[in-house]
Protein backbone atom coordinates (compact mmCIF):
# COMPACT_ATOMS: atom_id res chain seq x y z
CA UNK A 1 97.10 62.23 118.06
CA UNK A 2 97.92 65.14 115.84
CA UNK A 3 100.94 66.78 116.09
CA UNK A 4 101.66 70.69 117.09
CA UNK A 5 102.03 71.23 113.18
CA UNK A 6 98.69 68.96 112.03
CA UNK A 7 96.46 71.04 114.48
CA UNK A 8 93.06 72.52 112.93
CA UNK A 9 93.70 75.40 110.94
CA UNK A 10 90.77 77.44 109.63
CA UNK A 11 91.63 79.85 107.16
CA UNK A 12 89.24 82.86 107.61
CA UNK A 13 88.82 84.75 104.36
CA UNK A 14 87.96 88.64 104.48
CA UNK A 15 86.12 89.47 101.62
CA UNK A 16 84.29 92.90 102.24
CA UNK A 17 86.40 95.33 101.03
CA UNK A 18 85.40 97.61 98.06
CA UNK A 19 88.62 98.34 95.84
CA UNK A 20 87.29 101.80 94.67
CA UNK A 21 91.49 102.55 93.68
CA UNK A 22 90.56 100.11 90.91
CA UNK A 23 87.62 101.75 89.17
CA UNK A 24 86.28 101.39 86.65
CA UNK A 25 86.99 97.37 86.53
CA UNK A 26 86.31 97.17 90.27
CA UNK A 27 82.84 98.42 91.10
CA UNK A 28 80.32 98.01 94.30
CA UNK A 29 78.50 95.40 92.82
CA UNK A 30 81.77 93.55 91.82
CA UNK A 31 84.88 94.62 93.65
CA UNK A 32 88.24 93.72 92.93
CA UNK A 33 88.24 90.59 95.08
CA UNK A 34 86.11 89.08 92.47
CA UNK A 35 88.06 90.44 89.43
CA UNK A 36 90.94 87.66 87.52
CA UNK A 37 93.35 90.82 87.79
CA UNK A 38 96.35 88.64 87.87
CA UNK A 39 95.56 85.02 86.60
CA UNK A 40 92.80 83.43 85.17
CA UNK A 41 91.50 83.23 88.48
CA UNK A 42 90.06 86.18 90.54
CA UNK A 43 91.88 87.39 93.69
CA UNK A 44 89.32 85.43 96.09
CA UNK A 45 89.40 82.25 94.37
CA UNK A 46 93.56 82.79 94.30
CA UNK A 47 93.16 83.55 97.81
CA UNK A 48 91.14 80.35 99.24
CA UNK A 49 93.87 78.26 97.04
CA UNK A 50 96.17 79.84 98.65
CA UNK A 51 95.23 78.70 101.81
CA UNK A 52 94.19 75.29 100.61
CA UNK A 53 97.78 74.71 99.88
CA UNK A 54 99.41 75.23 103.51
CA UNK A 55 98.61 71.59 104.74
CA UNK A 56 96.23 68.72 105.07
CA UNK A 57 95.48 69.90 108.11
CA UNK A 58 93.80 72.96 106.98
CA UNK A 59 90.04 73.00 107.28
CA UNK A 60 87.60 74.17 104.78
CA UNK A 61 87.43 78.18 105.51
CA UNK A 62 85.37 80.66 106.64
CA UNK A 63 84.40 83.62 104.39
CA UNK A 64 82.88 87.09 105.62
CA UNK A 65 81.42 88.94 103.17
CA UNK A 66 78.49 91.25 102.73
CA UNK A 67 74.81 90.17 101.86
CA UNK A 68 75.26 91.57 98.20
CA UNK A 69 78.23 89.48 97.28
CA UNK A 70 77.19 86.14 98.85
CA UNK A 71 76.07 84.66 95.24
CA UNK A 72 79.29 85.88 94.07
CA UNK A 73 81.30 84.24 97.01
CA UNK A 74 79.72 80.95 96.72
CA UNK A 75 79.71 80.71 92.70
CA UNK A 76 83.40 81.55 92.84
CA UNK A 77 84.07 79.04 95.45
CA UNK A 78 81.99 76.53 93.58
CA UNK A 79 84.03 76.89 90.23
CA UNK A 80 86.89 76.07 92.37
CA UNK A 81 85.37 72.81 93.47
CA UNK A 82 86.17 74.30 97.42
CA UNK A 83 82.92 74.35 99.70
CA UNK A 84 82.92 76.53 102.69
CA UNK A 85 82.83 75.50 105.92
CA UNK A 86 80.28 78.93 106.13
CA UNK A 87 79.95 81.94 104.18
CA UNK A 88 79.56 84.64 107.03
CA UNK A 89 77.31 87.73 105.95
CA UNK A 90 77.64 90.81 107.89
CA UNK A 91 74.38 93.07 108.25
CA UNK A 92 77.01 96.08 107.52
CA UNK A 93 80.78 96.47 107.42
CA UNK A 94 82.04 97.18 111.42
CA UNK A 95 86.02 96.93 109.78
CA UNK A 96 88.32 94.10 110.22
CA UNK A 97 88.21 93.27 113.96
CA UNK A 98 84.68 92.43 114.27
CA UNK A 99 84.54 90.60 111.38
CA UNK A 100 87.39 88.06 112.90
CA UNK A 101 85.85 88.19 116.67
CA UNK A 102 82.60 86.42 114.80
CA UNK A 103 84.60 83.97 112.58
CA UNK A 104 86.83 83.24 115.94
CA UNK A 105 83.27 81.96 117.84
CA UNK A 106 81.98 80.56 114.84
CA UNK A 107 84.99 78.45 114.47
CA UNK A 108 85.00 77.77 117.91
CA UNK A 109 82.08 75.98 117.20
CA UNK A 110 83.09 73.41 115.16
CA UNK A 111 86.99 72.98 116.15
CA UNK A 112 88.53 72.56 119.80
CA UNK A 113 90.23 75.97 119.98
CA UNK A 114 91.59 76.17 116.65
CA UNK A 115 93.72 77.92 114.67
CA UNK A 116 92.73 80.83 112.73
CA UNK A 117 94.60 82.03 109.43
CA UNK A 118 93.16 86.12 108.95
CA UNK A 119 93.43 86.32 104.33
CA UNK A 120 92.27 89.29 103.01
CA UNK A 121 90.39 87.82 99.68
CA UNK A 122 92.12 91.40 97.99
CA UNK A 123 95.41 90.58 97.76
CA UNK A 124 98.52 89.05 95.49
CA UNK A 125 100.47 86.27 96.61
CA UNK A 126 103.02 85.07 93.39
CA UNK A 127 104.95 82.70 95.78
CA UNK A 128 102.67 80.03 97.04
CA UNK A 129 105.35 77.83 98.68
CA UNK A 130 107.06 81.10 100.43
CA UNK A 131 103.49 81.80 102.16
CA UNK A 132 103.12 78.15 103.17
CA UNK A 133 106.51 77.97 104.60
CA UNK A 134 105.68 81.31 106.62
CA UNK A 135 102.44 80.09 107.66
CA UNK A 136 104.17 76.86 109.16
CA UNK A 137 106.66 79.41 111.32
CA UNK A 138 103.46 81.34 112.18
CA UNK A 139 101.73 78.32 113.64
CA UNK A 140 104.75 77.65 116.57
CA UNK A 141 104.16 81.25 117.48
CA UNK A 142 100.34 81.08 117.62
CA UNK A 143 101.10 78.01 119.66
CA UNK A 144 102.91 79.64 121.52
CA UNK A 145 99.86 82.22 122.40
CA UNK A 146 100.94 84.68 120.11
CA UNK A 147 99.31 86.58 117.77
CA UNK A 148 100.84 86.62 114.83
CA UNK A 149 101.14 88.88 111.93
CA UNK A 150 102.92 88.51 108.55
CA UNK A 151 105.17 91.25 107.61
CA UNK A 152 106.69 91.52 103.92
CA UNK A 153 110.32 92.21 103.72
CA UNK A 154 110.33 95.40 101.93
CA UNK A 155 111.69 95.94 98.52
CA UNK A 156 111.95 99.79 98.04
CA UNK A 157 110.74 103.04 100.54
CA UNK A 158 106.88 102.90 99.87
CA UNK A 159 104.88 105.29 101.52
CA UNK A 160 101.36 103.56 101.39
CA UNK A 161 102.07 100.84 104.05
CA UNK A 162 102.13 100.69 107.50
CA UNK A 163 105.07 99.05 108.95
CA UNK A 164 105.99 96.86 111.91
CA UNK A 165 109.55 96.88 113.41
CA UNK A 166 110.62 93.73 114.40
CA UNK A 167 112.32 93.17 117.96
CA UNK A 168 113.99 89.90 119.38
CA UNK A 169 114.23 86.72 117.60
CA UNK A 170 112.47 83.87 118.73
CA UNK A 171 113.50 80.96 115.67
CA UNK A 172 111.86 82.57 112.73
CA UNK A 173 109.64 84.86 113.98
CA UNK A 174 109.88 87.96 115.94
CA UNK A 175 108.55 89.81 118.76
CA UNK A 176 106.75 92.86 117.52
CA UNK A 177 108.49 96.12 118.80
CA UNK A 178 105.77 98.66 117.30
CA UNK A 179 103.56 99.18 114.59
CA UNK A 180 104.52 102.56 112.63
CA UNK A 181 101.70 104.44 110.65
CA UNK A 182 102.69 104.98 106.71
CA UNK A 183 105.79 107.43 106.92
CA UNK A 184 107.28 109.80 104.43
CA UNK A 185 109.86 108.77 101.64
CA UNK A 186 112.62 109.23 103.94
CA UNK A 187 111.52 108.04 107.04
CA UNK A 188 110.41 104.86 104.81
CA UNK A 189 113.96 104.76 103.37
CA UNK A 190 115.06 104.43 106.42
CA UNK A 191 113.12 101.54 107.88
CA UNK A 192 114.43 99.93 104.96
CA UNK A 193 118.12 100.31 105.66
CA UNK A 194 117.67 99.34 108.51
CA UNK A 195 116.56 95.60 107.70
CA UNK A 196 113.92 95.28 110.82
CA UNK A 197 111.06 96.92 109.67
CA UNK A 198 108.59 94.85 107.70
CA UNK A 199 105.33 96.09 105.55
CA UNK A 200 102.63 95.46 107.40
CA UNK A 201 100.33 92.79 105.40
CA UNK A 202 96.99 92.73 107.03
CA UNK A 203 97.67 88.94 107.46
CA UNK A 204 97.43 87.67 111.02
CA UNK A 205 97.11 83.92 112.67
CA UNK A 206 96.44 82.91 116.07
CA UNK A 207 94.40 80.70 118.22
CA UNK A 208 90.95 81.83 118.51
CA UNK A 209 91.40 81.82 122.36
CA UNK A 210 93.95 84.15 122.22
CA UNK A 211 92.48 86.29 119.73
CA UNK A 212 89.09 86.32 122.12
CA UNK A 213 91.09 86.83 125.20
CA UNK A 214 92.96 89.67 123.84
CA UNK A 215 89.73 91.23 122.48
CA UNK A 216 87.95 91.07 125.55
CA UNK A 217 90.83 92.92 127.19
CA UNK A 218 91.22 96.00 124.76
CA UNK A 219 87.77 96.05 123.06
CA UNK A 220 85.35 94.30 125.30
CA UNK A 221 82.00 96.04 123.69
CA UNK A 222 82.97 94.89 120.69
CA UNK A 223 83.60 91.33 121.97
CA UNK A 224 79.92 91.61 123.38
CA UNK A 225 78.42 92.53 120.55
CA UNK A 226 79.84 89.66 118.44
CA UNK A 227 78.51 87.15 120.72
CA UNK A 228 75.58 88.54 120.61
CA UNK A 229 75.26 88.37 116.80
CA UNK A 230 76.61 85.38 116.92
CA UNK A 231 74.42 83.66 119.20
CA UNK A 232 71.68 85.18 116.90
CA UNK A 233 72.72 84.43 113.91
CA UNK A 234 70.35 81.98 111.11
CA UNK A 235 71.63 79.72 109.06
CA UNK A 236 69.70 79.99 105.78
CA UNK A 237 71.42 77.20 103.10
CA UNK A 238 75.18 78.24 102.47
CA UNK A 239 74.93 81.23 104.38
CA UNK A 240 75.22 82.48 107.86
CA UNK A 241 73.71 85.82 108.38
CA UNK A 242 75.41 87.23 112.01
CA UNK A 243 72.36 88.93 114.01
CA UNK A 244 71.42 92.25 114.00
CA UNK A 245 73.38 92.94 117.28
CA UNK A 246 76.58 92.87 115.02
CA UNK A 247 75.38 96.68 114.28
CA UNK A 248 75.75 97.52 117.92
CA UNK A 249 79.77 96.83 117.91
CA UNK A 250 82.62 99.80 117.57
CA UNK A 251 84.08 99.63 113.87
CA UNK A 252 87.59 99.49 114.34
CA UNK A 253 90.98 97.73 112.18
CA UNK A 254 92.33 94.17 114.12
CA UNK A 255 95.61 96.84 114.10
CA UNK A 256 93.88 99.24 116.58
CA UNK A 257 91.51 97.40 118.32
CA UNK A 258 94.11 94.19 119.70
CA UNK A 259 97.73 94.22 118.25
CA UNK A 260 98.86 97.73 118.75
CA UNK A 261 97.75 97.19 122.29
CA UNK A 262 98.79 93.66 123.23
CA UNK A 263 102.16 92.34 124.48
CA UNK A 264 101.65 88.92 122.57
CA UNK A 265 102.33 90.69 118.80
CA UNK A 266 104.67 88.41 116.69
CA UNK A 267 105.97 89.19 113.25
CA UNK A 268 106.73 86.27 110.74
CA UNK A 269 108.83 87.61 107.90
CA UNK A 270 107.48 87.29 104.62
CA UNK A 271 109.15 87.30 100.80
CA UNK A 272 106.43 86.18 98.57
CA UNK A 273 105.58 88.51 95.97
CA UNK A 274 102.87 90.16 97.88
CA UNK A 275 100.55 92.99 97.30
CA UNK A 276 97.57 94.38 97.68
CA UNK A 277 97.16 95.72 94.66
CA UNK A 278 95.26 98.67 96.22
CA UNK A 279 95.72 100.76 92.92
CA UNK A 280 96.59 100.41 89.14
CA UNK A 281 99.96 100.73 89.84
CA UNK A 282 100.28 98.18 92.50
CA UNK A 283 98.75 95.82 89.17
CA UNK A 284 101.42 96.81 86.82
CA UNK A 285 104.25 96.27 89.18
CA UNK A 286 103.23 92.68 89.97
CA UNK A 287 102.16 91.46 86.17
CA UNK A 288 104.94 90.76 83.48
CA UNK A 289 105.70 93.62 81.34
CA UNK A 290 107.13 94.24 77.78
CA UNK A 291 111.22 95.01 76.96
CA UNK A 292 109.56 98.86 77.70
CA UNK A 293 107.95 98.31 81.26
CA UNK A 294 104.23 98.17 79.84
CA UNK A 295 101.67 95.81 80.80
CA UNK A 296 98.95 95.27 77.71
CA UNK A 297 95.69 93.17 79.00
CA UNK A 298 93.09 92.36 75.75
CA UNK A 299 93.19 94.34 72.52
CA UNK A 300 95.71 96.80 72.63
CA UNK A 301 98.15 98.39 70.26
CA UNK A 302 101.31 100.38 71.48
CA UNK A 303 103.89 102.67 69.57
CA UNK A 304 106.64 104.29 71.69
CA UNK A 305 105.13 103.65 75.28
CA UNK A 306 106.88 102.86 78.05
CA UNK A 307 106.23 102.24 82.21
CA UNK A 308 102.84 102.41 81.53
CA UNK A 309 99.07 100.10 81.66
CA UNK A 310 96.90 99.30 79.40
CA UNK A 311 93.56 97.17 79.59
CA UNK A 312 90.88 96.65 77.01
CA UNK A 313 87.87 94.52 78.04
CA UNK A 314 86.24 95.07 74.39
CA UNK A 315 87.43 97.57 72.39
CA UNK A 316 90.72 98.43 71.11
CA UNK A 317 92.84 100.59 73.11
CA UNK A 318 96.00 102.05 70.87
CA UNK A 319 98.19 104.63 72.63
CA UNK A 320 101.70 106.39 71.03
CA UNK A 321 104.27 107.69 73.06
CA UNK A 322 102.96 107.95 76.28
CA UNK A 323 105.49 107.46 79.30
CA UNK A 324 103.80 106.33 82.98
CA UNK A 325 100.27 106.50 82.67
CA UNK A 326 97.43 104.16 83.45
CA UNK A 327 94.39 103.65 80.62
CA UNK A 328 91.28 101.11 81.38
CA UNK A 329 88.71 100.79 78.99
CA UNK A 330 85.41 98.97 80.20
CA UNK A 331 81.69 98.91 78.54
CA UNK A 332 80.61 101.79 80.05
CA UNK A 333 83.95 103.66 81.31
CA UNK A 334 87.55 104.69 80.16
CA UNK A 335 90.22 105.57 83.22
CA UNK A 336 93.55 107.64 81.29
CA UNK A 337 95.62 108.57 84.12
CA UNK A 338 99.33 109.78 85.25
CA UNK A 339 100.35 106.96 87.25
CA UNK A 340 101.36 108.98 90.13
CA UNK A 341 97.84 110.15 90.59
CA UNK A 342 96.67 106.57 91.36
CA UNK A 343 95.69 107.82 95.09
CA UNK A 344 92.90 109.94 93.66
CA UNK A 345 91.07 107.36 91.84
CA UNK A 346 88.96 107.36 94.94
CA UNK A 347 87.62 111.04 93.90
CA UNK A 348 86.55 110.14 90.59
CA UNK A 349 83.88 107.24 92.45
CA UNK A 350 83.10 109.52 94.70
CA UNK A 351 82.64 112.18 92.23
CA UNK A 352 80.03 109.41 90.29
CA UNK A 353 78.03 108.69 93.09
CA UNK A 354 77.11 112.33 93.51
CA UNK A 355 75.95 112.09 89.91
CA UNK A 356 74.16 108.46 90.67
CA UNK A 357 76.27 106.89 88.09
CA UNK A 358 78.81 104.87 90.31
């Protein structure tokens, strides 16, 4: 008999998000999930390793992705040697929460009730054996019927996360008091002080029951829907395309539709060197840098830079005396930004798609 801690976990790996922050290296066709941004692997295949390395008992994943990027998904996984337990395409993006309702029935398939650990295939993890540990904490808690979210210990007062403030211990985990939308510098300063607020990761685990349950509580259309598209869906080779029905179900965040609204939130605290890298500075602050704070990827020269980074995928890049600013050179695009204008990225795509050239 397995124990609590060998139970069936099945990590469920998010891979539809689009990364526009990161133009021009991430584009629609190739968003950042499938970019080596970090190591020589890219973010997804760092992610399903990732996973891979919580226990023997972890099952081979599930990955939701779009019907573009399924060729991409599966050669990635492939060069890993890691074969999907399904590759889950979505007729469109409905957000996070239907996404996990269908891998929760899916998996329900194939496991007695099992455990589901919610990876974003976007973000950095640089301390494997500090997620595993966490992940082990997480699963007495999801035992428990909780569902559980990962919340980073924070560092400094950033404004670009949501936080969660944690409440009464329970042995390594916490109840979940509230979830706080992104705050100004000072309100964020002061979550930190106070040592019980944690970013909030977009990581979650709990049993698919409880996940259902709670869904069908707060967001029963939705739940509808996904069986629905479920019950409908075709296997075609690798791939599982979810039914058309999938369309019919509200697009809403796992953080609005169930664990802002249920009494079963957990936190499990988190110091791993995580990100999510949602813009080019979130890059430079997790890569190593030169004695003047730069980070240099491919063929670049520097004289008198500092706090600044610089990526070449071709051609040489040489910059002199520039002080916090982001330059990306690409085949067919060059980014030179201040670094503290990294939030309007986002115009620039949007800006190219007008002109068809995105």
């Amino acid at each position: 008999m397995k124990s609590q801690m060998d139970a069936a976990l099945v990590p469920l790996i998010l891979s539809g998000g689009s990364g526009t922050r990161l133009w021009p290296m991430s584009r629609e066709q190739t968003p950042k999930q499938f970019l080596a941004l970090v190591t020589q692997l890219s973010l997804l295949q760092e992610t399903l390793q990732r996973a891979r390395s919580v226990g023997p008992f972890v099952e081979r994943p599930l990955i939701v992705c779009n019907e573009a990027h399924r060729f991409l998904v599966a050669e990635q996984a492939r060069a890993i040697a890691l074969e999907p337990r399904a590759v889950v395409l979505e007729p469109a993006g409905r957000n996070t929460a239907p996404a996990v309702a269908a891998g929760a029935l899916l998996a329900s398939s194939f496991a007695t009730d099992p455990l589901l650990l919610v990876l974003p295939a976007d973000h950095v993890l640089l301390d494997t054996a500090a997620f595993a540990a966490a992940v082990r904490v997480g699963i007495a808690a999801a035992r428990d019927g909780r569902l559980v979210t990962f919340g980073v210990v924070p560092d400094k007062p950033e404004t670009g996360y949501g936080y969660i403030a944690g409440g009464a211990e329970r042995g390594g985990w916490f109840d979940v008091e509230r979830f706080v939308e992104k705050p100004d510098l000072r309100t964020a300063q002061s979550y930190v002080d106070s040592g019980r607020y944690y970013w909030n990761s977009g990581m979650f685990l709990f049993s698919a029951s409880t996940f259902l349950r709670e869904l069908d509580a707060h967001a029963p259309a939705m739940l509808d829907a996904c069986k629905r598209a479920v019950a409908h869906a075709v296997v075609d080779a690798d791939f599982t395309r979810l039914g058309q029905e999938f369309l019919e179900s509200p697009s809403n965040s796992i953080d609005y539709a169930v664990m802002e609204k249920t009494t079963r939130a957990a936190v499990v605290p988190l110091s791993a060197g995580w990100s999510d890298v949602g813009s080019w500075p979130a890059l430079h602050d997790v890569l190593p840098k030169d004695a003047n704070g730069n980070v240099a990827v491919g063929d670049v020269l520097l004289e008198r830079c500092t706090r600044s980074y610089f990526a070449s995928s071709g051609r040489t890049v040489a910059a002199i005396g520039l002080d916090d600013v982001v330059v990306v050179e690409t085949k067919d695009a060059v980014l030179v930004m201040a670094r503290e204008q990294a939030q309007d990225v986002k115009k620039i795509v949007e800006a190219l798609k007008r002109r068809d050239k995105g």
